[in-house]
Each structure stands twice: as C-alpha cells, then as structure tokens.
Protein backbone atom coordinates (compact mmCIF):
# COMPACT_ATOMS: atom_id res chain seq x y z
CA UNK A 1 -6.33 3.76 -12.40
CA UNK A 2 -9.05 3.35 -10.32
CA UNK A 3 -12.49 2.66 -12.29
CA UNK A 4 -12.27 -0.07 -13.91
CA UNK A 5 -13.73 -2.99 -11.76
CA UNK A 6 -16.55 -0.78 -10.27
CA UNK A 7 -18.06 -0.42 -13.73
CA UNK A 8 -17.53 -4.69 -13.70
CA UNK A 9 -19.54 -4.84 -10.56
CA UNK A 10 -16.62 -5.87 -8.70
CA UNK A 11 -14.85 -4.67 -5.48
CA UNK A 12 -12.31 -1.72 -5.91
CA UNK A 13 -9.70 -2.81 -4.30
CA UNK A 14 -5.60 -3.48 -4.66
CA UNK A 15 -5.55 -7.21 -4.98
CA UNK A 16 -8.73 -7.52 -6.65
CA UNK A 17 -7.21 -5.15 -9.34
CA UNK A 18 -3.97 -7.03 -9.33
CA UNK A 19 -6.07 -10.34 -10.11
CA UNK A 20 -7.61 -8.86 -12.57
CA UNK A 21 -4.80 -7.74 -14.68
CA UNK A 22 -3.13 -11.08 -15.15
CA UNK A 23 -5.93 -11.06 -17.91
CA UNK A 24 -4.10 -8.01 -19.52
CA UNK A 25 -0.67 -10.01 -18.62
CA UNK A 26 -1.81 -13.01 -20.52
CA UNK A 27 -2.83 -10.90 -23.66
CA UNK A 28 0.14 -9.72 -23.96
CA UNK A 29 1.49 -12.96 -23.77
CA UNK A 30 -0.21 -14.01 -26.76
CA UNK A 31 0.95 -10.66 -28.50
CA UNK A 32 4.55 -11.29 -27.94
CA UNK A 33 3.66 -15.11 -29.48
CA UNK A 34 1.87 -13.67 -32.59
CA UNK A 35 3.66 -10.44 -33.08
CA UNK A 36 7.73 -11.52 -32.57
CA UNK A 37 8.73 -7.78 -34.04
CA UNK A 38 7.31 -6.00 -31.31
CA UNK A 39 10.34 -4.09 -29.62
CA UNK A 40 10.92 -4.38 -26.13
CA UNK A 41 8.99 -2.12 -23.68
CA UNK A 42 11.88 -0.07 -22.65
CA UNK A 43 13.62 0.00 -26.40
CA UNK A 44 9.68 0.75 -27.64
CA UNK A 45 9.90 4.36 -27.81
CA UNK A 46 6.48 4.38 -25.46
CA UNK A 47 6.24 7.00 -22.48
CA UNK A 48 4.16 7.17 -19.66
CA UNK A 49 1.59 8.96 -19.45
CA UNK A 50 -2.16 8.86 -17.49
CA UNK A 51 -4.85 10.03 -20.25
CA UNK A 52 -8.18 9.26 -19.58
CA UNK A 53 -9.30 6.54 -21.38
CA UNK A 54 -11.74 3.65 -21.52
CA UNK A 55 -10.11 0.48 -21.75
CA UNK A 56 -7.13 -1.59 -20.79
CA UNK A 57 -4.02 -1.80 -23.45
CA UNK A 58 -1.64 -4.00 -24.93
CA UNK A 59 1.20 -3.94 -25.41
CA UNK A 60 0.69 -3.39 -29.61
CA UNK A 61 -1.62 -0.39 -28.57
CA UNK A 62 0.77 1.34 -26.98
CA UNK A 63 3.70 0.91 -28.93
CA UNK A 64 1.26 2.25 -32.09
CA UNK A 65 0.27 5.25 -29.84
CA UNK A 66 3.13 5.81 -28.16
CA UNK A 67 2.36 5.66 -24.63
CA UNK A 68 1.01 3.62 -21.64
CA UNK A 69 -0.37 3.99 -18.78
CA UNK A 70 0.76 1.90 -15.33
CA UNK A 71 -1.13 -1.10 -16.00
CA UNK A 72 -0.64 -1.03 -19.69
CA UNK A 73 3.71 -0.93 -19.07
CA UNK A 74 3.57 -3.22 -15.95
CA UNK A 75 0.97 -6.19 -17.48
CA UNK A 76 3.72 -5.69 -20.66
CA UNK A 77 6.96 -5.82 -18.72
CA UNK A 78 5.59 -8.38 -16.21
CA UNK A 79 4.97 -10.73 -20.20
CA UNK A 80 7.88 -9.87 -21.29
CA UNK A 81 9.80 -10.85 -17.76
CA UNK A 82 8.12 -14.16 -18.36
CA UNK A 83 8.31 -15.11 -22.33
CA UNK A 84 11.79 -14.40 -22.34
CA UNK A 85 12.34 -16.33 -19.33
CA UNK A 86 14.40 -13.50 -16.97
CA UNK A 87 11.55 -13.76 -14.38
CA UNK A 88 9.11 -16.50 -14.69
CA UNK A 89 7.51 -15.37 -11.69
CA UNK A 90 7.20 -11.88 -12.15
CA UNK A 91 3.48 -11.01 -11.80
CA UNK A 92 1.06 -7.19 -11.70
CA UNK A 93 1.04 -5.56 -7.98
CA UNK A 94 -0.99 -2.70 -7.35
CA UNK A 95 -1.17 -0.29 -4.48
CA UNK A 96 -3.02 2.65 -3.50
CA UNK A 97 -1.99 6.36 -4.10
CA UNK A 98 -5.17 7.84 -2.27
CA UNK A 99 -8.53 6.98 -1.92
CA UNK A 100 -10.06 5.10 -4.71
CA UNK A 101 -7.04 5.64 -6.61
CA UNK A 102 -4.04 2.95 -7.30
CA UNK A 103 -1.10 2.76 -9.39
CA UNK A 104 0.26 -0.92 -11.00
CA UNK A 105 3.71 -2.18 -10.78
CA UNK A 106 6.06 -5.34 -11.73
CA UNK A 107 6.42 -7.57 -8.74
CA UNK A 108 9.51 -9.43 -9.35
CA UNK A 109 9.92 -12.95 -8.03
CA UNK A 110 12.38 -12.12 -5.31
CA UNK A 111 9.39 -9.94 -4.26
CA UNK A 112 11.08 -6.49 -4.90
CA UNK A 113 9.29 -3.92 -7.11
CA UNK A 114 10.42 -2.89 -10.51
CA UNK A 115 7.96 0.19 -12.03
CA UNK A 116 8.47 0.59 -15.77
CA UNK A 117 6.30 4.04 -15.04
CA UNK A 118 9.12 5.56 -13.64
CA UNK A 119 11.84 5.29 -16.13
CA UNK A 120 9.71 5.74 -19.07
CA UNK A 121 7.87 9.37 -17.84
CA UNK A 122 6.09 9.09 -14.23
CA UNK A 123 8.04 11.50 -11.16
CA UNK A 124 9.47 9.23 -8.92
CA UNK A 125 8.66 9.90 -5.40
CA UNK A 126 10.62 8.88 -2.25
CA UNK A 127 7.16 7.36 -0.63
CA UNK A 128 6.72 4.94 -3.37
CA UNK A 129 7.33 0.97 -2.05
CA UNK A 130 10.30 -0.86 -3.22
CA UNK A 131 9.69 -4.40 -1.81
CA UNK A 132 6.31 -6.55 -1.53
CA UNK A 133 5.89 -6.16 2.31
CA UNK A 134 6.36 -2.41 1.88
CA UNK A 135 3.50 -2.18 -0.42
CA UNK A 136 1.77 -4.31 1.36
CA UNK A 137 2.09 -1.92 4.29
CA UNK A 138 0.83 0.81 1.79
CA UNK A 139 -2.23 -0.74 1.48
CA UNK A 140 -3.05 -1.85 4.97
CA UNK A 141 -3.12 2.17 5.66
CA UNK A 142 -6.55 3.25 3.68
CA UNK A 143 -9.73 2.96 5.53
CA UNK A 144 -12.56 0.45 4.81
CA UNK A 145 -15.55 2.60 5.43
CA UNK A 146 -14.37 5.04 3.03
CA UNK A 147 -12.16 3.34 0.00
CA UNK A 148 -13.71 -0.29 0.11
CA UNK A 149 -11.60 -3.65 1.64
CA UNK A 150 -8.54 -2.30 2.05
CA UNK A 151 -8.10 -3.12 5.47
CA UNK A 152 -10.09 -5.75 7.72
CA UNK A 153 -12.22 -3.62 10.59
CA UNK A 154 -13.83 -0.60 10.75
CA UNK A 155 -16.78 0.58 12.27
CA UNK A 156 -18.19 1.99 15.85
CA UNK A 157 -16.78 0.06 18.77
CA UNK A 158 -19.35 -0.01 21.86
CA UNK A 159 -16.43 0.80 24.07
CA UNK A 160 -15.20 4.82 24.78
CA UNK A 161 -11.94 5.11 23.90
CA UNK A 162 -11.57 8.62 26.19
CA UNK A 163 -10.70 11.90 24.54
CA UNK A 164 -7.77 11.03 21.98
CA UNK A 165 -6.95 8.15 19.64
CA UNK A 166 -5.45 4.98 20.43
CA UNK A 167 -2.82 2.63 19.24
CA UNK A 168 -2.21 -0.86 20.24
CA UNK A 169 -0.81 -4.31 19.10
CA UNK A 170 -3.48 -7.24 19.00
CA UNK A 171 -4.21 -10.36 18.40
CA UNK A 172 -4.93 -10.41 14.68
CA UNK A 173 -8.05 -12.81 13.85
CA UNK A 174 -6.08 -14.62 11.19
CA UNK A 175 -3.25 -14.90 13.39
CA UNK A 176 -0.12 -13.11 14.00
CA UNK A 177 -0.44 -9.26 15.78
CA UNK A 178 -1.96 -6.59 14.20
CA UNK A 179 -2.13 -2.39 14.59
CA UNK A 180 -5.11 -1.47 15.93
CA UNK A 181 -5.91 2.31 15.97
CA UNK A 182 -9.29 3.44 17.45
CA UNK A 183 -10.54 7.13 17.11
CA UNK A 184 -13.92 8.70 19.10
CA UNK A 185 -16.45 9.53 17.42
CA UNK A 186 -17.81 12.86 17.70
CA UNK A 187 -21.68 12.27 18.93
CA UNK A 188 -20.05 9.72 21.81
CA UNK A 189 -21.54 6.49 20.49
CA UNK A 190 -17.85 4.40 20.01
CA UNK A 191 -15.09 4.66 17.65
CA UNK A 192 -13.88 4.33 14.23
CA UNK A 193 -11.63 0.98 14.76
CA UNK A 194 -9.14 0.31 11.81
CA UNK A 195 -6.77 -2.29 11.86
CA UNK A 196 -4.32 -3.41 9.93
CA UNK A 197 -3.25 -6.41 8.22
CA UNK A 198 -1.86 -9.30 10.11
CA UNK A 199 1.90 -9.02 10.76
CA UNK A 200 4.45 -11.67 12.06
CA UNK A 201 6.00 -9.27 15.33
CA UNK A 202 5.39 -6.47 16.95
CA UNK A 203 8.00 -4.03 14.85
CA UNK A 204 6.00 -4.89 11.40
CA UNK A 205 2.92 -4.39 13.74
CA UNK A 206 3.88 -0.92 14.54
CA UNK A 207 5.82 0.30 11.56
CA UNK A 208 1.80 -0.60 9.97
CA UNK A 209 0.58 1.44 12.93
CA UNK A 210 2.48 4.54 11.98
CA UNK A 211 1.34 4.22 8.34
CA UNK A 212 -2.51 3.80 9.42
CA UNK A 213 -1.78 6.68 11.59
CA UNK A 214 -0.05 9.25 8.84
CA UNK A 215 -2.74 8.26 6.58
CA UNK A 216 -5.96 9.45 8.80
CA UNK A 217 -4.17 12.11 9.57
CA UNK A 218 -3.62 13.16 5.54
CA UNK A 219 -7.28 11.69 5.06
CA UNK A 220 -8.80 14.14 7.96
CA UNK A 221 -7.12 16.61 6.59
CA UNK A 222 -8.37 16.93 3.17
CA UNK A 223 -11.91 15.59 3.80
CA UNK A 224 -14.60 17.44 6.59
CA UNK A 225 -17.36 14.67 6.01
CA UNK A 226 -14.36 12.00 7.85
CA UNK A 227 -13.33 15.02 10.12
CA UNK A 228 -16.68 15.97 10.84
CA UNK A 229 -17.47 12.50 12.69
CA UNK A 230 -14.69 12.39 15.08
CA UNK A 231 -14.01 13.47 18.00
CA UNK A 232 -12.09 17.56 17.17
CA UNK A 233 -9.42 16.51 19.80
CA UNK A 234 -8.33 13.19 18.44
CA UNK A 235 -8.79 14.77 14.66
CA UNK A 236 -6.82 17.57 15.35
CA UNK A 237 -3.94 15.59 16.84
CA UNK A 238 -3.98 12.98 13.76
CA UNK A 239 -3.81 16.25 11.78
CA UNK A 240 -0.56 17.42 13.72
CA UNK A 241 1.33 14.11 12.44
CA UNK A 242 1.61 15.91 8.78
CA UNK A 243 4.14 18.77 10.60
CA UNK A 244 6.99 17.63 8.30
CA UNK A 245 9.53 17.25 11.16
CA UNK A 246 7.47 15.11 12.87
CA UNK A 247 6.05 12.94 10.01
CA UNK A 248 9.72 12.86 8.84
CA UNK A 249 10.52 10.74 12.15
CA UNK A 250 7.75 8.87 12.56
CA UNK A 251 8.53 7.45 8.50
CA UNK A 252 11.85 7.14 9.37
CA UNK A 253 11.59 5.25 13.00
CA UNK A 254 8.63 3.20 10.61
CA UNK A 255 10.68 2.33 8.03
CA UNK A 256 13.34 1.09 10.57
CA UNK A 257 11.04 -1.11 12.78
CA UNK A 258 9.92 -2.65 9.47
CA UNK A 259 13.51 -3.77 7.93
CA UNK A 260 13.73 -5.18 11.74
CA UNK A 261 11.26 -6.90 12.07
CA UNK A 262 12.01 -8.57 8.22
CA UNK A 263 15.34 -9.57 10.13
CA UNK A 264 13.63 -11.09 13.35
CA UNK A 265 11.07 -13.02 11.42
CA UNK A 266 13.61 -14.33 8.51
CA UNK A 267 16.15 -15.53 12.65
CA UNK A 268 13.41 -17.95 13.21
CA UNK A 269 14.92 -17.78 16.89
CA UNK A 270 18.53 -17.08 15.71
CA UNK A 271 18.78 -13.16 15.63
CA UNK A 272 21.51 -11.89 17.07
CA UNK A 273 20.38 -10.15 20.12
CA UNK A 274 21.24 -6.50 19.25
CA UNK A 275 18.95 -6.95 16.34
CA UNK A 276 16.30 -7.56 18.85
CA UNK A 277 16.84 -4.69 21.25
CA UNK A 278 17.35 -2.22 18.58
CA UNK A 279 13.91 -3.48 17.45
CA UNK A 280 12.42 -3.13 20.87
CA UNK A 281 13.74 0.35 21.31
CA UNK A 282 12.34 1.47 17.78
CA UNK A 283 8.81 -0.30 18.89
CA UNK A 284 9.60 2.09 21.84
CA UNK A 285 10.24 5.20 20.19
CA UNK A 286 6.88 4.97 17.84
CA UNK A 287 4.93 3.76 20.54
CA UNK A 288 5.60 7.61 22.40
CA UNK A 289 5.47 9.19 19.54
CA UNK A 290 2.03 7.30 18.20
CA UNK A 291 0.36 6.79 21.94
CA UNK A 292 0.87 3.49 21.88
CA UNK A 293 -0.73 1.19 25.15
C-alpha cells in the first residue's frame, strides 16, 4: 500500500493512513451487520496476496475473490475483533516497509500486533514489529525530506557537524528526549538533522537512534541522489552499519535498550536497580558503536 491518500490530496504518511482506514473498518462493520453468513476471516478461505489494484476492499470482496490485501484482512479482522466483542479496542496500525511504502496491521488493545497477512500468505520476517512502541520505532526511522512526515526535523543545520555523523539525546520539543542524528552535507553548508520521535528515557531514545541510523544507512545505500548530498565520509560509514555482523549487534543491543527502557518507564521510580544499570550499560554499548556524544 502506499498510493492511496496521495491521489486524495492528503499526506502519505503511517498514521494518516491508519486514520483513514477506520473508514474501511467501519464498512465492514456494517457488512458483518447486513451479511451474518459471511465466514470468519481466517475460516474464509481468502489468502494474501498484493495485486495491484484500485480501490480499498471489504470484507464481501474478498471473500468472493478470494484474497486480500493488508488493509483489506486487517480493517476485516480489526471488525470482526470488535462485533464479536473479543477486542473492542482493536483498531488498523500501519507502518512503513521502505520509502513511500507501508504495510497495515491489527493493533490489539493491549497494544501488541496481530497481522492476519502473515498466517493467511505474506513471508514473515524477523524485522517485522510485534508491539505498538516497536512500530512506532519503525516509523520514527524514515526521513522527512524524502518519504513525507514521518519524523519531526529535517533539513540543513547552520552549524558544521565536522567530518562524520553524529548522534545525541535531546530535548525533544514536545517533551521527553529524543535521537538526534546529524549528517554533513557534501557542499559544506550544514547538515541533514533527523530526529526522532519523542521518547520517555534515554534507552527508548537510543534504541530509536540505532533504527534512524540502520535506516540511512540502507537508504544511502540504494539511492545516489540522498548519497550524493552528503558528506562521502559520513555516507560511507552509515553504509558500513549494513555489514551483517555489525547490524546484527547494533539490532540486538537496540532491541534490548528498548524492552529496558519499557521497564524503567512502566517503575515510575521503583525499578529495581540492576534494571537500571543494565540499561545504562546498553545506552553505553550503542552509544560506541553509533558515535554517540
């Protein structure tokens, strides 16, 4: 999915997609109120499968056809989940697979991810987000300039950041810390400043940094216009995060400081003290291996 609200006029973004298909979620509502034979989505016989194709579809579409798409299964499960009264607050998330491109998903209401896609035809693949926060994370790590509002700042900062990227926890405007990673333009005149979304301690902040990070890095990688405007030192070192042994700890030592800093935030002040020194030597470990400060 990816072209939908463009042709609309409106943004192309994750949540703005996710809004949108509540619309789909409500007609299929009504579907399951006026049509009380239709089968449920994983007894329906319906696979998954991504054909190109015009419109959104319901739930009676795609059990006539025989397949659905992401947002056609998750706007269905996410109605069923509600009519039948096993989730009343299950509701459409969506989060980006690449540039300009997104996939749609059941956000239960314990905020952990159920994707019909998976079961009924799509690969499963070990980077996909399990839990709200984690695709949350997923979507902090696209660049505005390039795939529209997916993160808050980008642009050419007035201030040299030398002859390498930069990492660094700040203060985010909306409160809470923030990953902030700045890269140097190639013709000297600032840097491209991204930064993520706010975060409630500095082991989300930088488990969010290493995601922004391994994303330019992939990004520079397969596109010369982005590569083309930055500095070749500091693109060639975002490029070097893809060597599998290294991206394979930097995930790993991101995915820890993330489940940590879940655990500080739910203490409120309470955490047992290990938890917070493990956290601070995670923080630690990405911020050498990311250039953190």
């Amino acid at each position: 999915m990816g072209s939908a609200l463009p042709r609309l006029g409106l943004p192309s973004r994750a949540d703005a997609y996710a809004a949108a298909l509540e619309g789909l979620v409500q007609y299929d509502d009504l579907l399951l109120d006026l049509n009380p034979d239709l089968p449920p989505l994983y007894a329906s016989g319906a696979r998954y499968e991504a054909r190109p194709h015009g419109n959104w579809r319901g739930a009676d579409q795609i059990v006539d056809e025989g397949w659905g798409d992401c947002e056609g299964l998750s706007a269905w499960r996410v109605a069923e989940l509600r009519a039948t009264g096993e989730d009343p607050f299950a509701r459409v998330g969506v989060y980006h697979t690449g540039p300009r491109r997104y996939h749609a998903i059941v956000l239960r209401g314990d905020d952990t991810i159920e994707d019909p896609s998976v079961p009924l035809g799509l690969r499963w693949r070990p980077q996909m987000p399990t839990t709200r926060d984690e695709m949350n994370a997923v979507n902090g790590m696209w660049i505005q300039e390039y795939v529209p509002a997916t993160i808050d700042i980008i642009g050419a900062d007035a201030e040299p950041v030398g002859d390498n990227f930069t990492t660094e926890i700040v203060q985010h405007p909306k409160g809470g810390v923030a990953a902030q990673v700045k890269v140097p333009l190639a013709d000297g005149s600032g840097s491209l400043v991204a930064t993520s979304s706010p975060s409630e301690n500095e082991a989300v902040a930088a488990a969010k940094a290493a995601n922004i990070i391994l994303g330019l890095g992939k990004k520079i990688a397969t596109d010369p216009t982005l590569a083309a405007r930055l500095l070749p030192e500091a693109a060639i070192q975002l490029v070097l995060y893809q060597q599998p042994k290294l991206k394979a700890f930097i995930e790993e030592a991101s995915k820890t400081a993330m489940n940590l800093g879940k655990q500080i935030a739910k203490g409120a002040g309470n955490v047992a003290e290990q938890v917070v020194t493990r956290a601070a030597n995670v923080v630690s470990s990405l911020a050498s291996a990311l250039k953190f400060w």
